[in-house]
N, C-alpha and C. Protein backbone atom coordinates (compact mmCIF):
# COMPACT_ATOMS: atom_id res chain seq x y z
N UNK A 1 -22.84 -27.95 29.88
CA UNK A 1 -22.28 -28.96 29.00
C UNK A 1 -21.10 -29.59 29.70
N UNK A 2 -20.54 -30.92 29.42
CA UNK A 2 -20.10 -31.78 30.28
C UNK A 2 -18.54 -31.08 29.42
N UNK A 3 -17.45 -31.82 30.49
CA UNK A 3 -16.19 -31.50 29.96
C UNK A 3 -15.60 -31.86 28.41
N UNK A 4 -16.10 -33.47 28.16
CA UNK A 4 -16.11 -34.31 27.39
C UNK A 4 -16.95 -33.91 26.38
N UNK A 5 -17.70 -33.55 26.44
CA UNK A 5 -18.87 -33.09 24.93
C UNK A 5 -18.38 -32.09 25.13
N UNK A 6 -17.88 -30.84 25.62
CA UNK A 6 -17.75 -29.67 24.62
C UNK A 6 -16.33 -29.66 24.12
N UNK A 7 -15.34 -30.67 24.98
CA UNK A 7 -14.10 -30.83 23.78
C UNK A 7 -14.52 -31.89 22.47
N UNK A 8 -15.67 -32.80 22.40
CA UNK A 8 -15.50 -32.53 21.47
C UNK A 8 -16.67 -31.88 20.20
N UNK A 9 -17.39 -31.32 20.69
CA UNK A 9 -18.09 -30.13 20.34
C UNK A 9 -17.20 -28.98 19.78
N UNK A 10 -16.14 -29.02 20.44
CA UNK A 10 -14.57 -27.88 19.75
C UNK A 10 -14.15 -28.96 18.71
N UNK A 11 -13.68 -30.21 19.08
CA UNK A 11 -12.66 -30.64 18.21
C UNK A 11 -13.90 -30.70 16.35
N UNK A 12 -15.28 -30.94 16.56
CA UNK A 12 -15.75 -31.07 15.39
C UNK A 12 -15.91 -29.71 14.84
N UNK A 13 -15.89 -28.42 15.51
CA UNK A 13 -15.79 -27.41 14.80
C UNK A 13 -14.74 -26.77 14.60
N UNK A 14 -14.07 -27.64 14.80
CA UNK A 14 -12.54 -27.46 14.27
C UNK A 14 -11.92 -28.50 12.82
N UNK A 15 -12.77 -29.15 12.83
CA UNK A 15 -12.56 -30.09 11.64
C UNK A 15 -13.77 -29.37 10.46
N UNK A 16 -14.78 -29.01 10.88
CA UNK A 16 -15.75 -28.43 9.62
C UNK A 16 -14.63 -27.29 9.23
N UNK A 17 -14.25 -26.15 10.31
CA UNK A 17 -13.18 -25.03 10.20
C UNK A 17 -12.30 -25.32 8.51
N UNK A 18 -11.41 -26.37 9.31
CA UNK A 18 -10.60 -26.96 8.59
C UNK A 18 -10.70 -27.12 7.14
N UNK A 19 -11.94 -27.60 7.60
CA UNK A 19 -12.75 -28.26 5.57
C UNK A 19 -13.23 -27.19 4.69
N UNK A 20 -13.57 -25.82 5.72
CA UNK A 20 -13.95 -24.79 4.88
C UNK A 20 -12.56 -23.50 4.24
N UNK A 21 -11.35 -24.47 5.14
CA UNK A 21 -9.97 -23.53 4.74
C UNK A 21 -9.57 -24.12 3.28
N UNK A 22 -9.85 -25.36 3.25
CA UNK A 22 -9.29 -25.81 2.02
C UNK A 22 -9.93 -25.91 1.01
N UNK A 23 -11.77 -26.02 1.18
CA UNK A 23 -11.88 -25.94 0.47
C UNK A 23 -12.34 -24.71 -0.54
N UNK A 24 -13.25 -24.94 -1.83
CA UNK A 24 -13.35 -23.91 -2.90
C UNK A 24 -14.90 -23.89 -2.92
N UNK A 25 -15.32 -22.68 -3.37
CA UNK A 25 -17.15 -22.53 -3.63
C UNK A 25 -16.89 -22.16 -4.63
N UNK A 26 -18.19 -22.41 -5.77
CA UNK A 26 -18.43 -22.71 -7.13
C UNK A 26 -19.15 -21.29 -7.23
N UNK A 27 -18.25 -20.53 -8.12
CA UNK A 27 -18.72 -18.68 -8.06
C UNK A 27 -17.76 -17.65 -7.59
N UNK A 28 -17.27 -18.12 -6.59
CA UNK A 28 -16.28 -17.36 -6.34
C UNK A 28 -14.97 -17.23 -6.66
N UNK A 29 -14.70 -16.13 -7.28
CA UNK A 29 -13.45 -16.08 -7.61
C UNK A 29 -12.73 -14.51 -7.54
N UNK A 30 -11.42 -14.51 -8.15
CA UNK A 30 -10.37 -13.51 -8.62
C UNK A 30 -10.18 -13.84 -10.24
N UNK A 31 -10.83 -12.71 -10.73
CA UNK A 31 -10.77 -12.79 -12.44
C UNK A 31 -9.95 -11.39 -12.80
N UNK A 32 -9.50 -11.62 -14.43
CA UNK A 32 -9.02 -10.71 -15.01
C UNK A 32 -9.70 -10.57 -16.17
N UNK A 33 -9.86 -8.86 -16.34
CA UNK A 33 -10.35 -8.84 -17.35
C UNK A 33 -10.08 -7.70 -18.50
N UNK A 34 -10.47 -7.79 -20.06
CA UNK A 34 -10.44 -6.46 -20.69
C UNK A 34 -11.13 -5.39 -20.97
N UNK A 35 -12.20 -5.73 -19.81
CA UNK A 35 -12.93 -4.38 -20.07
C UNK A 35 -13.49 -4.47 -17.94
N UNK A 36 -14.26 -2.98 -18.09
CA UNK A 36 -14.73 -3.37 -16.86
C UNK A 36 -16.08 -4.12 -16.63
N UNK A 37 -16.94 -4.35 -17.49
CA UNK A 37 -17.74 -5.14 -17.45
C UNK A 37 -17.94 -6.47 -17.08
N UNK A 38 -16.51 -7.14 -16.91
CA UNK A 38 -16.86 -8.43 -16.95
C UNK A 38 -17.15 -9.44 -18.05
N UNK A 39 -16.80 -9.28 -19.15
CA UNK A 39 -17.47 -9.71 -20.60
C UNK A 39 -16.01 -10.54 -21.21
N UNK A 40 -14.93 -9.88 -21.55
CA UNK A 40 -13.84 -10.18 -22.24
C UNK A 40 -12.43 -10.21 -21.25
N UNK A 41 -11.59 -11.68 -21.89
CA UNK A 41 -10.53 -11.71 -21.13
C UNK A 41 -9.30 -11.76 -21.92
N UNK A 42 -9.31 -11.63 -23.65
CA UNK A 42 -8.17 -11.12 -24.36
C UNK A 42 -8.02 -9.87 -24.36
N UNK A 43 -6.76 -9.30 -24.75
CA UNK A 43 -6.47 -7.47 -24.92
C UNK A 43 -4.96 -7.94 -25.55
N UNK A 44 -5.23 -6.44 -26.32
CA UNK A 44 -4.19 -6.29 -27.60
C UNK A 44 -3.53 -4.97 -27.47
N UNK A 45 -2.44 -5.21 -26.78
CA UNK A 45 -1.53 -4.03 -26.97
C UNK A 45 -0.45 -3.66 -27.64
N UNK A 46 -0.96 -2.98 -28.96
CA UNK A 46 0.83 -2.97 -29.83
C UNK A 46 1.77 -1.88 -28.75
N UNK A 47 2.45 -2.32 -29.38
CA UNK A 47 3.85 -2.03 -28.72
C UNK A 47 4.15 -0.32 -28.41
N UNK A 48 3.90 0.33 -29.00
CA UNK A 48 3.61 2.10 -29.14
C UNK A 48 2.16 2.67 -28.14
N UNK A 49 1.72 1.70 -27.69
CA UNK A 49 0.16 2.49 -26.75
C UNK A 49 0.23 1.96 -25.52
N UNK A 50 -0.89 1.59 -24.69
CA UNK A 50 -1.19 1.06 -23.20
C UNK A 50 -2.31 0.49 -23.33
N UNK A 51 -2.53 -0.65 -22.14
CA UNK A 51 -3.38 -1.10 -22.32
C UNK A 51 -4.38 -1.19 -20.78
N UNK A 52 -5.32 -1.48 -20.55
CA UNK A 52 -6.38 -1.21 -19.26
C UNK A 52 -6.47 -2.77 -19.12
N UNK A 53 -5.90 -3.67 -17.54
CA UNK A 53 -6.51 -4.65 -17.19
C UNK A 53 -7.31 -4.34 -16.20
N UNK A 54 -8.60 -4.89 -15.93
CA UNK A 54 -9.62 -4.97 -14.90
C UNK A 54 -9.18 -5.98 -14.07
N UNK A 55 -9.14 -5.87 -12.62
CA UNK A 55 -9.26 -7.07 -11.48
C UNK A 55 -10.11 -7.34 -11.04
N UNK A 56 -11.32 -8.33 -11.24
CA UNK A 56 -12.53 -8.11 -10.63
C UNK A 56 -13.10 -9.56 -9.37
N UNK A 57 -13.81 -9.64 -8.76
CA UNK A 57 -14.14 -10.33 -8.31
C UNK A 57 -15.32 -10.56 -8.45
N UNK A 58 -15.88 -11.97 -7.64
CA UNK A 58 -17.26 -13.03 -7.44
C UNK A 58 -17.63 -12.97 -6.28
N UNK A 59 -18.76 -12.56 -5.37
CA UNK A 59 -18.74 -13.27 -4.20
C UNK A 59 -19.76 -14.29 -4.61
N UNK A 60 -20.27 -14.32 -5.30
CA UNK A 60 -21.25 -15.52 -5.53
C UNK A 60 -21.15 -16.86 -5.14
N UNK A 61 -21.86 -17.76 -4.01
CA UNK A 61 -21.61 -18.43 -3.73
C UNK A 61 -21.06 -18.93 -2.04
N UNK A 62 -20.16 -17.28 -1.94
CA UNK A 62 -19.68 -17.49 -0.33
C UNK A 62 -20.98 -17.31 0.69
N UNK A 63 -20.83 -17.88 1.75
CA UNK A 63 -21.12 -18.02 3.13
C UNK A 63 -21.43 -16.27 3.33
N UNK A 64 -22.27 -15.97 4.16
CA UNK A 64 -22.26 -15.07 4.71
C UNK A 64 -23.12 -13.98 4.41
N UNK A 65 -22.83 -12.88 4.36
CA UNK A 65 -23.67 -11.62 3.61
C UNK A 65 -23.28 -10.93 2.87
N UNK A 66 -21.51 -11.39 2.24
CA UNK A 66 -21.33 -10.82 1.26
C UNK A 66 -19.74 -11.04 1.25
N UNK A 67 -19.07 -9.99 0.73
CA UNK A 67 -17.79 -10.47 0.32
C UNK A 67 -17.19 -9.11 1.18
N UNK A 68 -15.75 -9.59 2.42
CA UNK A 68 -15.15 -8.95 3.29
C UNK A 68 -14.22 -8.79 2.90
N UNK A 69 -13.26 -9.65 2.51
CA UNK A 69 -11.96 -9.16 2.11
C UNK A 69 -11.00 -10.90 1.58
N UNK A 70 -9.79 -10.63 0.94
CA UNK A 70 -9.36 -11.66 0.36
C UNK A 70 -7.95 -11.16 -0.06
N UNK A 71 -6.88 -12.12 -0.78
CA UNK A 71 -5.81 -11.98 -0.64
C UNK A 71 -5.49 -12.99 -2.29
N UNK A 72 -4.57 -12.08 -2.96
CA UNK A 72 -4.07 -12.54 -4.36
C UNK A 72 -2.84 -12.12 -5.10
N UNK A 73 -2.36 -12.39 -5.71
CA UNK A 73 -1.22 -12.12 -6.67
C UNK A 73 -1.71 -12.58 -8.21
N UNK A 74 -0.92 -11.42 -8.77
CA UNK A 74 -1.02 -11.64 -10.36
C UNK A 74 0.22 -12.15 -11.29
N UNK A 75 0.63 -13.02 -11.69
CA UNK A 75 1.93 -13.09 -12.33
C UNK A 75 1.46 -13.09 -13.84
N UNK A 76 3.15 -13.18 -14.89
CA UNK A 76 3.43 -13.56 -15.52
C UNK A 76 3.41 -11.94 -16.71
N UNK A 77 3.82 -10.98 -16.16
CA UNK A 77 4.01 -9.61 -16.35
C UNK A 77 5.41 -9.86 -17.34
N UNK A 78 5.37 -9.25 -18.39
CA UNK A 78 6.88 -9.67 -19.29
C UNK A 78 7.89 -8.38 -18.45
N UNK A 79 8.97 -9.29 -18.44
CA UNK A 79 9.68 -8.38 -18.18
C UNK A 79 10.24 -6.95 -18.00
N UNK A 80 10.06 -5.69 -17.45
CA UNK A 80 10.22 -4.75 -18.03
C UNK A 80 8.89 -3.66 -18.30
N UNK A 81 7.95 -4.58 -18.45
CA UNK A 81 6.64 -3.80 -19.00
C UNK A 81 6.60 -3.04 -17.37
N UNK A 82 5.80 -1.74 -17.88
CA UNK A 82 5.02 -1.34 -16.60
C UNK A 82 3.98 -1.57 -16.12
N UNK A 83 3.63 -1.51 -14.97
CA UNK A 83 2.11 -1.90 -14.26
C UNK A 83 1.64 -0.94 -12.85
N UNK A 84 0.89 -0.13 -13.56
CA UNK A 84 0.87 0.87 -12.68
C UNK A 84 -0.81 0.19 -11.75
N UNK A 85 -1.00 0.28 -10.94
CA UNK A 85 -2.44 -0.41 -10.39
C UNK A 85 -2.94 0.54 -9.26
N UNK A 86 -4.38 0.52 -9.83
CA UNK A 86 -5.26 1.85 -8.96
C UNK A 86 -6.11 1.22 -8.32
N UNK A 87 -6.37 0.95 -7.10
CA UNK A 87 -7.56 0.07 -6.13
C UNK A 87 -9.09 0.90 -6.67
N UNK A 88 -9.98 0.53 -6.74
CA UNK A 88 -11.55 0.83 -7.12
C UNK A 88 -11.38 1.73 -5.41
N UNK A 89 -12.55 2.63 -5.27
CA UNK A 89 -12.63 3.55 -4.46
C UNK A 89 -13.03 2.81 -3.57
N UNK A 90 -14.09 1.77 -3.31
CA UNK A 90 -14.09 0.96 -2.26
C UNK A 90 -13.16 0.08 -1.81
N UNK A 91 -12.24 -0.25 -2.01
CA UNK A 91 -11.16 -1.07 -1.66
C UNK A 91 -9.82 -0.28 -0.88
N UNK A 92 -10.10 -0.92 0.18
CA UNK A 92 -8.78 -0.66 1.18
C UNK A 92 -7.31 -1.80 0.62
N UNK A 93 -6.30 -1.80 0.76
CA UNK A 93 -5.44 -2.80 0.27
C UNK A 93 -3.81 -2.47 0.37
N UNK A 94 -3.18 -3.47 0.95
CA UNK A 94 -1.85 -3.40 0.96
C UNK A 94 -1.19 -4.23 0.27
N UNK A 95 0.08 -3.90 -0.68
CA UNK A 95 0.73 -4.61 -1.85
C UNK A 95 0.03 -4.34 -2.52
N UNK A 96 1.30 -4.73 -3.83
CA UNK A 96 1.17 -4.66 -5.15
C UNK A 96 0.63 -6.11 -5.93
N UNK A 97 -0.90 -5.99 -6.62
CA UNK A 97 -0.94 -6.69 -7.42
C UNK A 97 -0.07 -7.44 -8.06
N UNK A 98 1.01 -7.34 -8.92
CA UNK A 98 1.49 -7.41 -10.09
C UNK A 98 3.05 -7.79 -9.52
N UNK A 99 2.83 -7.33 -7.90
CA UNK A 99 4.39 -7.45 -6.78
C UNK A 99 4.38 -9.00 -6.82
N UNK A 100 4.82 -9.02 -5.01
CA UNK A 100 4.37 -10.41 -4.22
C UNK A 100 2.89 -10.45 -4.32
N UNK A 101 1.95 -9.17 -4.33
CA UNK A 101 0.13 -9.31 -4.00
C UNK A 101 0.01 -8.43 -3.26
N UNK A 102 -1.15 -9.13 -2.83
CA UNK A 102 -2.09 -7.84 -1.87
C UNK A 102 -3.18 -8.61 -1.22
N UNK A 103 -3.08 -8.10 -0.15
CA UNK A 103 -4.24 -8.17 0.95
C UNK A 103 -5.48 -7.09 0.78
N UNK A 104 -6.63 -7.36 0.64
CA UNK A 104 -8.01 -6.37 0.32
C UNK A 104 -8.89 -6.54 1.56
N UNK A 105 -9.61 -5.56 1.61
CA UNK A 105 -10.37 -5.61 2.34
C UNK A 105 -11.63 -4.04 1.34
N UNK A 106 -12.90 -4.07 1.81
CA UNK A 106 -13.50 -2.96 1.58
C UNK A 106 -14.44 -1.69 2.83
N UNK A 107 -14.46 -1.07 1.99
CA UNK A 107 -15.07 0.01 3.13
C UNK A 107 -16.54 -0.11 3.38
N UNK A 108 -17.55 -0.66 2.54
CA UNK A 108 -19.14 -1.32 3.13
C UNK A 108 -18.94 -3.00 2.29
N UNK A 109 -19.83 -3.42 2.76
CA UNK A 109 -20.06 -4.90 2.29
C UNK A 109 -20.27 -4.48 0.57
N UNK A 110 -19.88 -5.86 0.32
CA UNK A 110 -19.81 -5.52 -1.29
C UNK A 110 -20.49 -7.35 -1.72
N UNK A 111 -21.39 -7.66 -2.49
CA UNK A 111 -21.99 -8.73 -3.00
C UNK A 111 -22.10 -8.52 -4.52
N UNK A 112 -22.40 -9.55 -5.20
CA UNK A 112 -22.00 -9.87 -6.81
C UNK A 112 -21.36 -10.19 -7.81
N UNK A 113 -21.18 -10.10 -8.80
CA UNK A 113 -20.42 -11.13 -9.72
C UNK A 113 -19.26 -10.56 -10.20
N UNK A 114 -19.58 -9.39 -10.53
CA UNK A 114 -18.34 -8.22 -11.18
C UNK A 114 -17.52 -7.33 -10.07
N UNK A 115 -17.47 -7.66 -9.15
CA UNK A 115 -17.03 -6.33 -7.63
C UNK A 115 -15.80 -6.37 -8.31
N UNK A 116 -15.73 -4.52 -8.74
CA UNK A 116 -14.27 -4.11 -8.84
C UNK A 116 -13.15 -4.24 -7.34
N UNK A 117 -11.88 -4.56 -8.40
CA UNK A 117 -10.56 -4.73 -7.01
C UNK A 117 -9.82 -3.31 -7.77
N UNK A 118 -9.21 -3.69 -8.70
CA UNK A 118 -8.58 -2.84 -9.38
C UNK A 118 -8.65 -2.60 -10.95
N UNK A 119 -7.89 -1.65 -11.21
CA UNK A 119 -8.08 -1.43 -12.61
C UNK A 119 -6.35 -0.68 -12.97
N UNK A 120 -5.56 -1.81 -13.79
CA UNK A 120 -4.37 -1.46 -13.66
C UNK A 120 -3.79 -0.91 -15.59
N UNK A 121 -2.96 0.34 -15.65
CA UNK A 121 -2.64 0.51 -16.54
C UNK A 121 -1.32 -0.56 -17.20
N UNK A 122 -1.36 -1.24 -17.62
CA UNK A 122 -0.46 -1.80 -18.45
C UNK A 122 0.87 -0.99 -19.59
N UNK A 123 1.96 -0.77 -19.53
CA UNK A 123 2.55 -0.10 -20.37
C UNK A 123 3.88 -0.97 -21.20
N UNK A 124 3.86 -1.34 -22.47
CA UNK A 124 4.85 -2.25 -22.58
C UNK A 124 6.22 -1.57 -22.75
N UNK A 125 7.27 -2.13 -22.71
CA UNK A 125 8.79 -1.17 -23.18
C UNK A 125 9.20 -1.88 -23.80
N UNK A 126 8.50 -3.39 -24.24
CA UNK A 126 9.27 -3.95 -26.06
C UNK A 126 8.00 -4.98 -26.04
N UNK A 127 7.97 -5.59 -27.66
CA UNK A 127 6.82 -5.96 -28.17
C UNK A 127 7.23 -7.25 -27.34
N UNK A 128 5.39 -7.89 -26.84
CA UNK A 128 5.78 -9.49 -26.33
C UNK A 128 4.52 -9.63 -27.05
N UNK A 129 4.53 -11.35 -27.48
CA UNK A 129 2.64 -11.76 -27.65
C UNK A 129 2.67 -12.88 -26.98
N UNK A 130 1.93 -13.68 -26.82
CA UNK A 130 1.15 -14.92 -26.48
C UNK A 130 1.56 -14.68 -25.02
N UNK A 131 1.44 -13.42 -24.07
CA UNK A 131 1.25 -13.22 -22.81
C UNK A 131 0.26 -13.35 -22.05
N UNK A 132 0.60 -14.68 -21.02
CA UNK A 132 -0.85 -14.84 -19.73
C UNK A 132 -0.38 -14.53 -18.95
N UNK A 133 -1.38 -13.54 -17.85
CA UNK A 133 -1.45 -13.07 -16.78
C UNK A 133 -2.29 -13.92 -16.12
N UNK A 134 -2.17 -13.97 -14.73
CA UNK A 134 -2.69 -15.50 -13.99
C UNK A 134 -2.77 -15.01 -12.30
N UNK A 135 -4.32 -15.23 -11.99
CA UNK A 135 -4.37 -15.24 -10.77
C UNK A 135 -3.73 -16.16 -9.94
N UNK A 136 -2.90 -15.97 -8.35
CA UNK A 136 -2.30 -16.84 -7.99
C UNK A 136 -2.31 -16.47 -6.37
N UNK A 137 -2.11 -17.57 -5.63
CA UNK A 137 -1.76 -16.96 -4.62
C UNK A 137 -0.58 -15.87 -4.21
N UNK A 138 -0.85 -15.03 -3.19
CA UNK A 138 -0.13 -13.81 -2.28
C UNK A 138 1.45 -14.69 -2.43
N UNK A 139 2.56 -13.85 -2.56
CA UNK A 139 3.75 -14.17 -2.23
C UNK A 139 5.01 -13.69 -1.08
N UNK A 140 4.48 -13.67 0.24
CA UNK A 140 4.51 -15.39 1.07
C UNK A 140 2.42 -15.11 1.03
N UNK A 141 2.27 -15.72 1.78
CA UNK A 141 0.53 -16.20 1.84
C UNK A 141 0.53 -14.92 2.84
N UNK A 142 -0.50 -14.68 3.52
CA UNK A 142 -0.69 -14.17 4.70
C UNK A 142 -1.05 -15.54 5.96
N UNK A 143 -1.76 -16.47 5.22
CA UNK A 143 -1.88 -17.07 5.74
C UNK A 143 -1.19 -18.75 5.26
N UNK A 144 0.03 -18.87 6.01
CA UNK A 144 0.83 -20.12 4.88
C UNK A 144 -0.16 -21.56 4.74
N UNK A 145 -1.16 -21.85 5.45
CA UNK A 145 -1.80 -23.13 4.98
C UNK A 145 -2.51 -23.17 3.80
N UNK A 146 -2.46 -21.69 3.43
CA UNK A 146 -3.46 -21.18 2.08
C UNK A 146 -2.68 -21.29 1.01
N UNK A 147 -2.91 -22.43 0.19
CA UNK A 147 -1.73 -22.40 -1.18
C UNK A 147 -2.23 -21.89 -2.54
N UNK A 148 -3.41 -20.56 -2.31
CA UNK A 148 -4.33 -20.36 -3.59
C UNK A 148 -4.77 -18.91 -3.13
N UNK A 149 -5.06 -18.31 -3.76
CA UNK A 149 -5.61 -16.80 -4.24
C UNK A 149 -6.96 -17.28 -3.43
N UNK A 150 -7.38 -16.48 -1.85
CA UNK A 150 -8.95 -16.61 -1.07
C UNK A 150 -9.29 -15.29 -0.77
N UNK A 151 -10.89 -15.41 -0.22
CA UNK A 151 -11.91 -14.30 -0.46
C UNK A 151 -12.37 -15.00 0.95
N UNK A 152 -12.54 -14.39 1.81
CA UNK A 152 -13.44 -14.16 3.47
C UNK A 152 -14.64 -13.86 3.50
N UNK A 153 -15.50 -14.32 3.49
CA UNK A 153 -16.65 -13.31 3.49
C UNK A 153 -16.76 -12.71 4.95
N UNK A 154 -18.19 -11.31 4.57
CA UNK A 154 -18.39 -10.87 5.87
C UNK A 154 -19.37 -11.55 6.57
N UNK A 155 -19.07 -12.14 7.16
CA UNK A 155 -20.41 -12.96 8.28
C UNK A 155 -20.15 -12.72 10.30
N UNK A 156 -19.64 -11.21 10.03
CA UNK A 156 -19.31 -10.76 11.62
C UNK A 156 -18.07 -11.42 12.29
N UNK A 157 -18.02 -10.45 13.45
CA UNK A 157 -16.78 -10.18 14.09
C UNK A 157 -15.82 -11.92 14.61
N UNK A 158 -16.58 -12.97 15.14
CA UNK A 158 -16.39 -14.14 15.39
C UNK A 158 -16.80 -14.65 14.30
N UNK A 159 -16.40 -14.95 12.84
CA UNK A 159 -16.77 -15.37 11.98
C UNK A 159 -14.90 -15.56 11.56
N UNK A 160 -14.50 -16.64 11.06
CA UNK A 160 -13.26 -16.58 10.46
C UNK A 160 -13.26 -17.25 9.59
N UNK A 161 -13.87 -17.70 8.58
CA UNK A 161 -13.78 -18.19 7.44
C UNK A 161 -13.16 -17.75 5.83
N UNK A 162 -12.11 -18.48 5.82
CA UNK A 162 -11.27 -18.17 4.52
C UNK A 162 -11.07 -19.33 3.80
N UNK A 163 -11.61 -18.84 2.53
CA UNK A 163 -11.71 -20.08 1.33
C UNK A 163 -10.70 -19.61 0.21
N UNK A 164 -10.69 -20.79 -0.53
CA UNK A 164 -9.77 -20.93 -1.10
C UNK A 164 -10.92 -20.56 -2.66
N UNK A 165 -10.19 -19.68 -3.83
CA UNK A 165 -11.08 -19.49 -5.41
C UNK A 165 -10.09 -19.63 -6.13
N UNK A 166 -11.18 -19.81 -7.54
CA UNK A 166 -10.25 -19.68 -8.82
C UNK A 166 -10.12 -18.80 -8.87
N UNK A 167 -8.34 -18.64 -9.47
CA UNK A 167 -8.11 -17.50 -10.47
C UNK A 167 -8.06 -17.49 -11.71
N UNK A 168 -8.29 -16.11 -12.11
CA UNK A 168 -8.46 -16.22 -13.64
C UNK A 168 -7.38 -16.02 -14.90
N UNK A 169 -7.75 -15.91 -15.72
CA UNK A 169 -6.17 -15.49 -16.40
C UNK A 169 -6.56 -14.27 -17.78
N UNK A 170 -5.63 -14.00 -18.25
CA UNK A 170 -5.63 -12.83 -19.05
C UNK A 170 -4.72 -13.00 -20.07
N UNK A 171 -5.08 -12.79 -21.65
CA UNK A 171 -4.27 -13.44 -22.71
C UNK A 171 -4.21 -12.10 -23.24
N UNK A 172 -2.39 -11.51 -23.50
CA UNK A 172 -2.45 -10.03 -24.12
C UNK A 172 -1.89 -10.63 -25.89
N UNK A 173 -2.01 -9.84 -26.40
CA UNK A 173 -1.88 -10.22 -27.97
C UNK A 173 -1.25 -11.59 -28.19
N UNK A 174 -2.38 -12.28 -27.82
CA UNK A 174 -2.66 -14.20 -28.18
C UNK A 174 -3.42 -14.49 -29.29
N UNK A 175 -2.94 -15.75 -29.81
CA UNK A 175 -3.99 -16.22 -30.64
C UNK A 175 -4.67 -17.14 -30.01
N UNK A 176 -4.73 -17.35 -28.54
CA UNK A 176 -5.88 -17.97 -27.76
C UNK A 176 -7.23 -17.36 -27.08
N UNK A 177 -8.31 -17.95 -27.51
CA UNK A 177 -9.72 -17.26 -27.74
C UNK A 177 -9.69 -17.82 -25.63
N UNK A 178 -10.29 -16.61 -25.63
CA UNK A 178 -10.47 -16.45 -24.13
C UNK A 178 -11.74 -16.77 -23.88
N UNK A 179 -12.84 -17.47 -23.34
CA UNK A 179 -14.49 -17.35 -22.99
C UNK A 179 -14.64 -17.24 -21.47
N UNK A 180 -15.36 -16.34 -21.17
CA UNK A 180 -15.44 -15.74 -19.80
C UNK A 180 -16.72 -16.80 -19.66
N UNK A 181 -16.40 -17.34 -18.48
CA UNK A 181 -17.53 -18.54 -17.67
C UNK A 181 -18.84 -17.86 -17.68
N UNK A 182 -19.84 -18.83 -18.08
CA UNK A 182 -21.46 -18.34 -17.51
C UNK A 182 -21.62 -18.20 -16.16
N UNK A 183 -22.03 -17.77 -15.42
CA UNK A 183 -22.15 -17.27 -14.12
C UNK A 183 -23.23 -18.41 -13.47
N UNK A 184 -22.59 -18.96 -12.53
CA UNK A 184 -23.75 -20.18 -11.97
C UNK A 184 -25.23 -19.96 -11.34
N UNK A 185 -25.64 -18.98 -10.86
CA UNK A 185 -27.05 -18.47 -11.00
C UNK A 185 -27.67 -18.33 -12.18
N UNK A 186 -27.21 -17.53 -13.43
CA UNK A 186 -27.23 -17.56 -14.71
C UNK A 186 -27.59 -19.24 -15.27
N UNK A 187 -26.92 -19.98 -14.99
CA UNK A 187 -26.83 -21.25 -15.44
C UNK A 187 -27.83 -22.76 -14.89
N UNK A 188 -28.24 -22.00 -13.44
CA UNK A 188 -29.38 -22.43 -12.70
C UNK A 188 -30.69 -21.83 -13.61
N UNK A 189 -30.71 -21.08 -14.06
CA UNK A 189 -31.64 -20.32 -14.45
C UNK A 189 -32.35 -20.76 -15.86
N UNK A 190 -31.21 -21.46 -16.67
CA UNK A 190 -31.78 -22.27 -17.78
C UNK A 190 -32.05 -22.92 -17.55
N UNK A 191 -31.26 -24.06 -16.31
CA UNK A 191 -31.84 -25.56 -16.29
C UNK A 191 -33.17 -25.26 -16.18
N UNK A 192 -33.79 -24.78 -15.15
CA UNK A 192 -34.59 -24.67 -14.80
C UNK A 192 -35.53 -24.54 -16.01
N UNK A 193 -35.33 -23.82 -17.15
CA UNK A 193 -35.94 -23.43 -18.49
C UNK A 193 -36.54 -24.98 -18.86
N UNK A 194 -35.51 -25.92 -18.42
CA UNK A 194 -36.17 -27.47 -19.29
C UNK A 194 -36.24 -28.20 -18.06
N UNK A 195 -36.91 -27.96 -16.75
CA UNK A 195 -37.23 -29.19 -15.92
C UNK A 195 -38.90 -29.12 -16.25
């Protein structure tokens, strides 16, 4: 290959690169939830008990063969409350959720809609309500061009692709009705019902 075509043979796979840092795939995400299933995203904790948030993830949607590792923060913790957070047994991870964040990674490839991250005890030390918890980006980033909560997939060793997902949020004794998204395979699956 000539000098001239493979710079720019680099410079265009450096611009697709680029387009896949910023942008987002439809499925993937960092969700919160009140159970581990995946089903519900309100929870009600009076003030005298504890309560169980789920951290779960999506790879649905990413590039690759599955879901490698990714990087997030959780805010909007009331003051004072405790947050104790236990990584799922497959998950390797440094930081605190509920801190600045955390960097994840897992111990085999992991694919699907519900992949546990964590599962954190909640403990309050005075009554709060209409509390959201909110996926967000890492605080600093790991990577600073990244201004959003991303997921890597695994697609091998020369593979560097990091995208940017939604995060989700979590309503503790709200009077806002929470609806956990239909899942976009799920939703392919009806259309299909009326073509």
């Amino acid at each position: 290959m000539s000098g001239s075509r493979r710079v720019a043979s680099e410079s265009a796979f450096a611009i697709v690169s680029g387009m896949l840092w910023a942008s987002t795939v439809f499925g993937a995400s960092i969700n919160l939830f009140s159970d581990p299933g995946c089903t519900a995203c309100n929870l009600t904790i009076p003030m005298d008990q504890s309560g169980t948030l789920y951290i779960r993830t999506s790879a649905e949607g990413l590039p690759g063969f599955g879901l490698g590792s990714g990087e997030f923060r959780v805010t909007g913790l009331p003051a004072g409350w405790f947050a104790i957070s236990t990584p799922a047994p497959e998950v390797i991870s440094v930081g605190d959720p509920l801190g600045a964040g955390v960097g994840f990674g897992f111990h085999s490839l992991q694919t699907g809609t519900c992949i546990p991250l964590y599962s954190v005890l909640l403990v309050p030390t005075e009554a709060a309500s209409d509390v959201t918890l909110q996926v967000t980006k890492r605080d600093p980033s790991s990577i600073p061009s990244m201004p959003c909560p991303w997921l890597a997939p695994f697609c091998g060793p020369s593979c560097d692709i990091v995208i940017c997902v939604d995060g989700g949020s979590l309503f503790i004794n709200s009077s806002i009705p929470c609806t956990v998204g239909v899942i976009g395979s799920s939703w392919q699956g009806v259309k299909n019902l009326y073509r």
